[in-house]
N, C-alpha and C. Protein backbone atom coordinates (compact mmCIF):
# COMPACT_ATOMS: atom_id res chain seq x y z
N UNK A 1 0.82 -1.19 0.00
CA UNK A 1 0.00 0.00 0.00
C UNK A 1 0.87 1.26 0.00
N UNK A 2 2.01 1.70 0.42
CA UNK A 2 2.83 1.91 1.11
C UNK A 2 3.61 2.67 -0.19
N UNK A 3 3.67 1.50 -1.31
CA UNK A 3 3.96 1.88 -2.85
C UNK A 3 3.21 2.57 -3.66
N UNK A 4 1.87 2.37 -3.21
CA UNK A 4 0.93 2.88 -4.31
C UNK A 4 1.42 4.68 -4.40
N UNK A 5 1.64 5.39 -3.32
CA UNK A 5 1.65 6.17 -3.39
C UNK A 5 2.46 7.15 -4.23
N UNK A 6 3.87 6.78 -4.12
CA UNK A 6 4.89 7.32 -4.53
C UNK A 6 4.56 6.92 -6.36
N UNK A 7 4.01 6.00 -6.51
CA UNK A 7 3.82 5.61 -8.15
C UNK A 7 2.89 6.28 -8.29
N UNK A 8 1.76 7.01 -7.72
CA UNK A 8 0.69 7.45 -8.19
C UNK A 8 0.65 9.36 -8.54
N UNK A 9 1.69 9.48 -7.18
CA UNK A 9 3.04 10.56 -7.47
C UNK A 9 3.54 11.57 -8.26
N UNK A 10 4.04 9.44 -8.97
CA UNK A 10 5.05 10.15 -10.12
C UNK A 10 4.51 10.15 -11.34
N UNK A 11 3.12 9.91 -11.31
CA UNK A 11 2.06 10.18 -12.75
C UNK A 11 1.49 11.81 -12.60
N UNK A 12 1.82 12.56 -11.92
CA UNK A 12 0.86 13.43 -11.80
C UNK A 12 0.59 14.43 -12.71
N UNK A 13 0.96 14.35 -14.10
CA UNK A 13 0.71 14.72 -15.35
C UNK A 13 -1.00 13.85 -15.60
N UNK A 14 -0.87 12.88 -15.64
CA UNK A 14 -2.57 12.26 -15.83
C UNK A 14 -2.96 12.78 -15.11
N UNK A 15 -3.06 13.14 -13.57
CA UNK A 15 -4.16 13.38 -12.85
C UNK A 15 -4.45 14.88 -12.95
N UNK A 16 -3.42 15.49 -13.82
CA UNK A 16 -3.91 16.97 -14.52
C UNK A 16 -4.54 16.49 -15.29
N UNK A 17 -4.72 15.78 -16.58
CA UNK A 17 -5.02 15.87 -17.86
C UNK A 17 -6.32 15.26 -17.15
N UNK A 18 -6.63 14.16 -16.36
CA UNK A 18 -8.24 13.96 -15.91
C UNK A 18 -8.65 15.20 -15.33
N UNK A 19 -8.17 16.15 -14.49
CA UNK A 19 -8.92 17.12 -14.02
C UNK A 19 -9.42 17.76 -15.24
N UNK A 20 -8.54 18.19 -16.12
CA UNK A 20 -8.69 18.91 -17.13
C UNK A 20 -10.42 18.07 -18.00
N UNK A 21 -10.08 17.19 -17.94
CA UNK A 21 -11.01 16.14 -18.88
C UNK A 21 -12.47 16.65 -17.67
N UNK A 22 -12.45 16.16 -16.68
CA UNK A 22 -13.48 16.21 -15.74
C UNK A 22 -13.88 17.86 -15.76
N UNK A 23 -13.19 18.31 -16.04
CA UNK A 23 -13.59 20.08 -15.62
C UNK A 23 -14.20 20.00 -17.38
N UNK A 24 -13.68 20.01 -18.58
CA UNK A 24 -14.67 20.19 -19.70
C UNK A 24 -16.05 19.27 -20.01
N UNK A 25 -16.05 18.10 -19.56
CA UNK A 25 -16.90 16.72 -19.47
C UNK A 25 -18.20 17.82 -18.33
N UNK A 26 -17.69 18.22 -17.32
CA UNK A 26 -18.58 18.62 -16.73
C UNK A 26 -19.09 20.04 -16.67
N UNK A 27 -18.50 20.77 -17.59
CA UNK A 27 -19.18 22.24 -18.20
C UNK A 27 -20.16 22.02 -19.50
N UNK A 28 -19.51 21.34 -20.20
CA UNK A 28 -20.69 20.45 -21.36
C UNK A 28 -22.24 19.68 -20.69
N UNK A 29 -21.80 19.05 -19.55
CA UNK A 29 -22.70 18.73 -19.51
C UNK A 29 -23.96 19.26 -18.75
N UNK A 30 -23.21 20.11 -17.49
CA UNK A 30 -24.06 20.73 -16.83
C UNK A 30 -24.43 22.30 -17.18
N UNK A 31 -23.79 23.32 -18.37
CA UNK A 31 -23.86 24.51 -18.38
C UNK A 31 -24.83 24.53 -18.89
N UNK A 32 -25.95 25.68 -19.35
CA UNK A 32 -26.67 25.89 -20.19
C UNK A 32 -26.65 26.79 -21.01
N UNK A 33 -25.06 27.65 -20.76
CA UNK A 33 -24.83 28.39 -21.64
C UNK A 33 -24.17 27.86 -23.02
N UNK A 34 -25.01 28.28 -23.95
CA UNK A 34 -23.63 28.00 -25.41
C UNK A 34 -22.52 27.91 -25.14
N UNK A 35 -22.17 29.00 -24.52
CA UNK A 35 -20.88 29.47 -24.91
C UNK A 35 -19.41 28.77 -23.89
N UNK A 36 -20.25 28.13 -22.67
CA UNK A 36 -20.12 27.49 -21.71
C UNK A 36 -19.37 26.33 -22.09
N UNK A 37 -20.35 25.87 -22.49
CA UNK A 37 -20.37 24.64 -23.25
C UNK A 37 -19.22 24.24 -24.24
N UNK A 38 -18.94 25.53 -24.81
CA UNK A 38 -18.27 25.22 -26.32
C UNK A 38 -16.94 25.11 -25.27
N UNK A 39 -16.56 26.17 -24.55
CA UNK A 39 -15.16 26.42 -23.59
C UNK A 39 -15.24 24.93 -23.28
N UNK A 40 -15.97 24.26 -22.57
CA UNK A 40 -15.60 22.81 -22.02
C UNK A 40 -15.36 21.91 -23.03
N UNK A 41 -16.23 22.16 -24.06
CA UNK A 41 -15.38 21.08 -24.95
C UNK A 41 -13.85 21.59 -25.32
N UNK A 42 -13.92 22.87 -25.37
CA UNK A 42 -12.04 22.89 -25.83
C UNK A 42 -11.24 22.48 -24.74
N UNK A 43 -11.74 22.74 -23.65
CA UNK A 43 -11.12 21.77 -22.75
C UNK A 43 -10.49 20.26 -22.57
N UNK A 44 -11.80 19.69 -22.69
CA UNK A 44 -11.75 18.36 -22.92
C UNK A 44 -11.11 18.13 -23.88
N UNK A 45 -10.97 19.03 -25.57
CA UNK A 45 -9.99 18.45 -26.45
C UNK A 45 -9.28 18.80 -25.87
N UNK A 46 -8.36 19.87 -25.64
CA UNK A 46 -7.08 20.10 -25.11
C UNK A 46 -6.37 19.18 -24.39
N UNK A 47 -7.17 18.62 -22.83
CA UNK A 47 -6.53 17.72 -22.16
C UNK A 47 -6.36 16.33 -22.95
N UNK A 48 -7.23 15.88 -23.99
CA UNK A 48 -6.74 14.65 -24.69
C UNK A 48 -5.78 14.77 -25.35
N UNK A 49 -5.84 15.88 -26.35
CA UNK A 49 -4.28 16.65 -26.98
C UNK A 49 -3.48 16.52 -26.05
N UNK A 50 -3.13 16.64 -25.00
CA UNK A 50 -2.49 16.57 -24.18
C UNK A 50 -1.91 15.66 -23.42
N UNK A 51 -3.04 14.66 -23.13
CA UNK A 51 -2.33 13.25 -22.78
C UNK A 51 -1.99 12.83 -24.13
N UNK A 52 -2.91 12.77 -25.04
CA UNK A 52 -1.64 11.90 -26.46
C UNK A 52 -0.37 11.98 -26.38
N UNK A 53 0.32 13.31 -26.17
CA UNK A 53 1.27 14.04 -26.72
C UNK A 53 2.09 13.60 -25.36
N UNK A 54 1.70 13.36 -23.74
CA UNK A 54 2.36 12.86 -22.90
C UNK A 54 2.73 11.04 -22.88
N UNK A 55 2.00 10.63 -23.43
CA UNK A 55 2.11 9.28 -23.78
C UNK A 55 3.37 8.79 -24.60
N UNK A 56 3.03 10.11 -26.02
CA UNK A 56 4.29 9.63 -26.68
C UNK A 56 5.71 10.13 -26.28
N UNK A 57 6.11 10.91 -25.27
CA UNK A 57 7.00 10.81 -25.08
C UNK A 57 7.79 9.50 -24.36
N UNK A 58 9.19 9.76 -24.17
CA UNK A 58 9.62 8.46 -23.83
C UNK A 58 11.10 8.87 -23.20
N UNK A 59 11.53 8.90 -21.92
CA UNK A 59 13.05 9.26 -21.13
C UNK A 59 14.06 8.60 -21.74
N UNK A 60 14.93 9.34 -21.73
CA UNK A 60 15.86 8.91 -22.79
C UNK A 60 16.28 8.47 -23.80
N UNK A 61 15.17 9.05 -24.85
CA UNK A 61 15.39 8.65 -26.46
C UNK A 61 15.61 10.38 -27.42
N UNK A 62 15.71 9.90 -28.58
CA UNK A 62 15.74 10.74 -29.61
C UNK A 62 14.83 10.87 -30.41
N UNK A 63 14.80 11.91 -31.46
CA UNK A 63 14.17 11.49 -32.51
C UNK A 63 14.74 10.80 -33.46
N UNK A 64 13.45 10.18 -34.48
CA UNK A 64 13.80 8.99 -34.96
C UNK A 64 14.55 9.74 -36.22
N UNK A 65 15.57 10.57 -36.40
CA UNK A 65 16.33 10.56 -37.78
C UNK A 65 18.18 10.53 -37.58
N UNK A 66 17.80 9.18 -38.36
CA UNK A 66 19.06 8.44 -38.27
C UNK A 66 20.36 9.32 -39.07
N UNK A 67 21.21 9.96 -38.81
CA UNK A 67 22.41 10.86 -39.03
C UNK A 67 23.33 10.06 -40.55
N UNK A 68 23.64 8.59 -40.17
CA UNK A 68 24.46 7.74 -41.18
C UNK A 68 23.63 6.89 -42.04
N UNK A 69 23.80 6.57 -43.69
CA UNK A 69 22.83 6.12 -44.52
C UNK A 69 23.36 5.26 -44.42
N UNK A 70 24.20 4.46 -45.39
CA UNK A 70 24.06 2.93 -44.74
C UNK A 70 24.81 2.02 -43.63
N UNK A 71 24.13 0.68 -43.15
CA UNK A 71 24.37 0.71 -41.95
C UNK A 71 25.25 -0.43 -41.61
N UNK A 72 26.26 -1.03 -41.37
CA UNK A 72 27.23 -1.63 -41.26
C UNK A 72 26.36 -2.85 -40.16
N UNK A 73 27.27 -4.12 -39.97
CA UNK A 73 26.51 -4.69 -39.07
C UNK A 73 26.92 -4.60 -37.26
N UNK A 74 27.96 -3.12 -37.39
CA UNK A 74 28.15 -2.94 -36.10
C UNK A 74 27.44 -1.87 -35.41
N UNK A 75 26.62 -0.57 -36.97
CA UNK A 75 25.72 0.01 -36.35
C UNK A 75 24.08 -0.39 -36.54
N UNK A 76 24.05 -1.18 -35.54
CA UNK A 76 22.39 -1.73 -35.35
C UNK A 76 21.86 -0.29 -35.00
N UNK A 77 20.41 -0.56 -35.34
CA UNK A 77 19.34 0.80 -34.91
C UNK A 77 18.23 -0.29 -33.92
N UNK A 78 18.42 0.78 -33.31
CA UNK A 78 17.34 0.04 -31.93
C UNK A 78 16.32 1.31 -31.88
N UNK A 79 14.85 0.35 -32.29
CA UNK A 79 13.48 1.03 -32.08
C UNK A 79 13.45 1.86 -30.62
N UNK A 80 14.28 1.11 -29.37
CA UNK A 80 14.05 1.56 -28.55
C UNK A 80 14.57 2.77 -27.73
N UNK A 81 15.58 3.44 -28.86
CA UNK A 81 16.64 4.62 -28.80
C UNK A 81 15.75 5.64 -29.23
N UNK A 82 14.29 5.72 -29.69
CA UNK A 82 14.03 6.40 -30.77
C UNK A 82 12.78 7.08 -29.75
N UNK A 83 11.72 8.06 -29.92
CA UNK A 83 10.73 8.54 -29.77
C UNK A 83 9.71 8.18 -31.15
N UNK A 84 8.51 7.45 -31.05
CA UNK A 84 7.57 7.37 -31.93
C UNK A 84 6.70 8.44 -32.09
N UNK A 85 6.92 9.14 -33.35
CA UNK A 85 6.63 10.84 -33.65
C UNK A 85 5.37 10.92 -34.48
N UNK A 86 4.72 9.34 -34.06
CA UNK A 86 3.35 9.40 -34.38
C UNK A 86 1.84 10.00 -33.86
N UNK A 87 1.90 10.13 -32.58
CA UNK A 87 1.16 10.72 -31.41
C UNK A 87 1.28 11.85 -31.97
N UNK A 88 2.43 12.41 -31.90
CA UNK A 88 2.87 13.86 -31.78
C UNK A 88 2.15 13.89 -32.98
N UNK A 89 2.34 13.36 -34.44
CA UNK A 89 1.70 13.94 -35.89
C UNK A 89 0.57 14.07 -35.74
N UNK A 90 -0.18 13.02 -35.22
CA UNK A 90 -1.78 12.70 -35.27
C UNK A 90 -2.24 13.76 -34.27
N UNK A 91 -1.37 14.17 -33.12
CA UNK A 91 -2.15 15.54 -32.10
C UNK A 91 -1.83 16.76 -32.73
N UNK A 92 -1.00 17.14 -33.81
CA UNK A 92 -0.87 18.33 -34.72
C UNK A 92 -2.06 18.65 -35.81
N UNK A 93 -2.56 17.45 -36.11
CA UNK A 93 -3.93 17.32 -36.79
C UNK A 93 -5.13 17.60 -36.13
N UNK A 94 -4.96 16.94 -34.53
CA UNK A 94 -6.39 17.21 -33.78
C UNK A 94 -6.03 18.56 -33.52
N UNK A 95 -4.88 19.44 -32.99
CA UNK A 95 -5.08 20.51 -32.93
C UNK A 95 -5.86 21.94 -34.24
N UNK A 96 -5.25 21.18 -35.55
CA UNK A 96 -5.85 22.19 -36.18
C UNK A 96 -7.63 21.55 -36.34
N UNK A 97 -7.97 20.63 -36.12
CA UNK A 97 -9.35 20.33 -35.77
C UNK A 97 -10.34 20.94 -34.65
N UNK A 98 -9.29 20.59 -33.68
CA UNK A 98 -9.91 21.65 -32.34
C UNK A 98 -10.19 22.78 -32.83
N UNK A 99 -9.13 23.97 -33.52
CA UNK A 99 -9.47 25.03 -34.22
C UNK A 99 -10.79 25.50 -34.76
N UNK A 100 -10.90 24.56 -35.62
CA UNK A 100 -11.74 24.35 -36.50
C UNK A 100 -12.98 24.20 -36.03
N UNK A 101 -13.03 23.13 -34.59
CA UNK A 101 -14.42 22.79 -34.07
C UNK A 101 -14.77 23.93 -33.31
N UNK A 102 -14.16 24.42 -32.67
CA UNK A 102 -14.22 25.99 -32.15
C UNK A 102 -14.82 27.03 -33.22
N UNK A 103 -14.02 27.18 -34.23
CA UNK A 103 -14.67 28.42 -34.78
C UNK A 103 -16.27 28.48 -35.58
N UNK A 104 -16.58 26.88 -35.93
CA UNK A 104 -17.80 26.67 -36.02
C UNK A 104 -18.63 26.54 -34.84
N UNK A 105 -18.24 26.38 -34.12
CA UNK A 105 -19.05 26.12 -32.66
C UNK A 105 -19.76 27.70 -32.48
N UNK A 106 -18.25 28.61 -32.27
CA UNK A 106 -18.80 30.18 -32.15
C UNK A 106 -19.13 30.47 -32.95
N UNK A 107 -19.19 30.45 -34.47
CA UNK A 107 -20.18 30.68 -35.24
C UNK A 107 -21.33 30.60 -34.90
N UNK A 108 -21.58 29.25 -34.88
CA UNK A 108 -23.10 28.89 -34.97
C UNK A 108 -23.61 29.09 -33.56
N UNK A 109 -23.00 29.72 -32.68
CA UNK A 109 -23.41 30.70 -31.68
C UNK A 109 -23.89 31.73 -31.58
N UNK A 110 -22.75 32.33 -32.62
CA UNK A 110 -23.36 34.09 -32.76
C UNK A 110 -24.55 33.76 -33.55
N UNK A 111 -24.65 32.56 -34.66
CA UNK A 111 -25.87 32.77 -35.19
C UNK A 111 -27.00 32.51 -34.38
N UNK A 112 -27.00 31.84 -33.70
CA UNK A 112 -28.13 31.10 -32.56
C UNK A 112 -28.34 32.55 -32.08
N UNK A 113 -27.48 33.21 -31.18
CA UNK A 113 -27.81 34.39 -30.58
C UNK A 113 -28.78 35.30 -31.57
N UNK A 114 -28.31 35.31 -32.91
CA UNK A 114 -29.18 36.69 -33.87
C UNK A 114 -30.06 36.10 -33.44
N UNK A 115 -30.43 34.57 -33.80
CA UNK A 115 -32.12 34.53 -34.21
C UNK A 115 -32.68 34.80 -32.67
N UNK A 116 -32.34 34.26 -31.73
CA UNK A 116 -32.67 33.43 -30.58
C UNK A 116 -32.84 34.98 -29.62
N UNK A 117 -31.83 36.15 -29.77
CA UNK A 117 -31.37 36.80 -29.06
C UNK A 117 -31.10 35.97 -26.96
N UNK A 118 -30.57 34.81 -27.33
CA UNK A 118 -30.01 34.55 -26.18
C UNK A 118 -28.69 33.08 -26.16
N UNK A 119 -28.09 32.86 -25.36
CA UNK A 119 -27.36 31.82 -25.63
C UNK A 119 -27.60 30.92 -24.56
N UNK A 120 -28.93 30.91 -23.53
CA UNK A 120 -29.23 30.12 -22.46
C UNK A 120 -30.21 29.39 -23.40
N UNK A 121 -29.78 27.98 -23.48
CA UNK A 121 -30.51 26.33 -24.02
C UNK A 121 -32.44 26.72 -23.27
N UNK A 122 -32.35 26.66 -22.43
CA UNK A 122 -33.97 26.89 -21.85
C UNK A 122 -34.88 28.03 -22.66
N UNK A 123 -34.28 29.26 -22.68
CA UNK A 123 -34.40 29.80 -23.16
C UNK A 123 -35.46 30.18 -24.74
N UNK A 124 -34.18 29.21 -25.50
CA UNK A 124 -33.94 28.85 -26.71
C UNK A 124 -34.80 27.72 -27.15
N UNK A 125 -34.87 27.16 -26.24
CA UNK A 125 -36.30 25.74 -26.89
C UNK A 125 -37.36 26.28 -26.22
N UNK A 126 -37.62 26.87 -25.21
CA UNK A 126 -39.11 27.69 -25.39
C UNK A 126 -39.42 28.28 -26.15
N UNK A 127 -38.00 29.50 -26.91
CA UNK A 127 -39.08 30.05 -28.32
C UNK A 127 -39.55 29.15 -28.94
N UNK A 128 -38.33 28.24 -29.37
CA UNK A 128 -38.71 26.82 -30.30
C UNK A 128 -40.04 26.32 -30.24
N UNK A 129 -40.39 25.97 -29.21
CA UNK A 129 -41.70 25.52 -28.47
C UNK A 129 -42.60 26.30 -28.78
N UNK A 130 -42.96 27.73 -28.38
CA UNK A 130 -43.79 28.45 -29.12
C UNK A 130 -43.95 28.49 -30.90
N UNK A 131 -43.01 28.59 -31.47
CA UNK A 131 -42.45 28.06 -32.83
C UNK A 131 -43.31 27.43 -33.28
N UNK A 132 -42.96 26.42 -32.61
CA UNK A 132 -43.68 25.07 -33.64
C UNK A 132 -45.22 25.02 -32.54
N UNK A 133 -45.85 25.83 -31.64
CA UNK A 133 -47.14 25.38 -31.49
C UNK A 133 -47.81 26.41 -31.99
N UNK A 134 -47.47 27.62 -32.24
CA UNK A 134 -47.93 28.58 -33.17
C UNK A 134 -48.08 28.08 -34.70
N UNK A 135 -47.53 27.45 -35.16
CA UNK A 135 -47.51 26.65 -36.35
C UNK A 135 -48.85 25.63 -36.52
């Protein structure tokens, strides 16, 4: 028991990236503001961006570009000298996605606001509601 601790410790990068996760998970779900809402999801991407990108690192390696072209049989390449710079590519992509999901998000905020003149969800499906029973 005695161990758990000091190992649990020396993770304490995850137990940011869950706060982080738990703090956007729970503005999404409980806000009723738009705009609320949209902030927690960049949250929540962020902290996954974030653990990806902690995952792929690795103590005491390099990156993977090998200096000498060909390779003799006394210089072996060991996978395990190397950093896999795949995480890292694939979270350079979710970041310009995050971007992206953001600026449509606030878009279609400000537009919600013209019609709606509000960005509170309750609000917003009562006009709705009148809407469609006026109809």
């Amino acid at each position: 028991m005695a161990d758990i601790i000091p190992f649990l410790m020396s993770k304490y990068n995850y137990w940011i990236y869950i706060s982080l996760m738990m703090i956007g998970l729970y503005a999404m779900i409980t806000k009723n503001n738009l705009v609320k809402k949209i902030i927690g999801m960049n949250i929540l991407q962020t902290a996954i961006i974030l653990f990806y990108i902690s995952i792929g690192a690795k103590k005491g390696a390099t990156i993977p570009i090998i200096s000498h072209g060909h390779h003799s049989e006394s210089s072996v390449v060991h996978a395990v000298d190397y950093i896999n710079p795949l995480p890292h590519v694939l979270m350079l992509t979710a970041i310009v996605v995050a971007v992206a999901t953001l600026g449509v998000a606030l878009a279609l905020a400000l537009k919600i606001y013209q019609k709606y003149n509000s960005l509170e969800e309750d609000e917003i499906y009562s006009q709705i509601r009148t809407q469609i029973r006026e109809k």
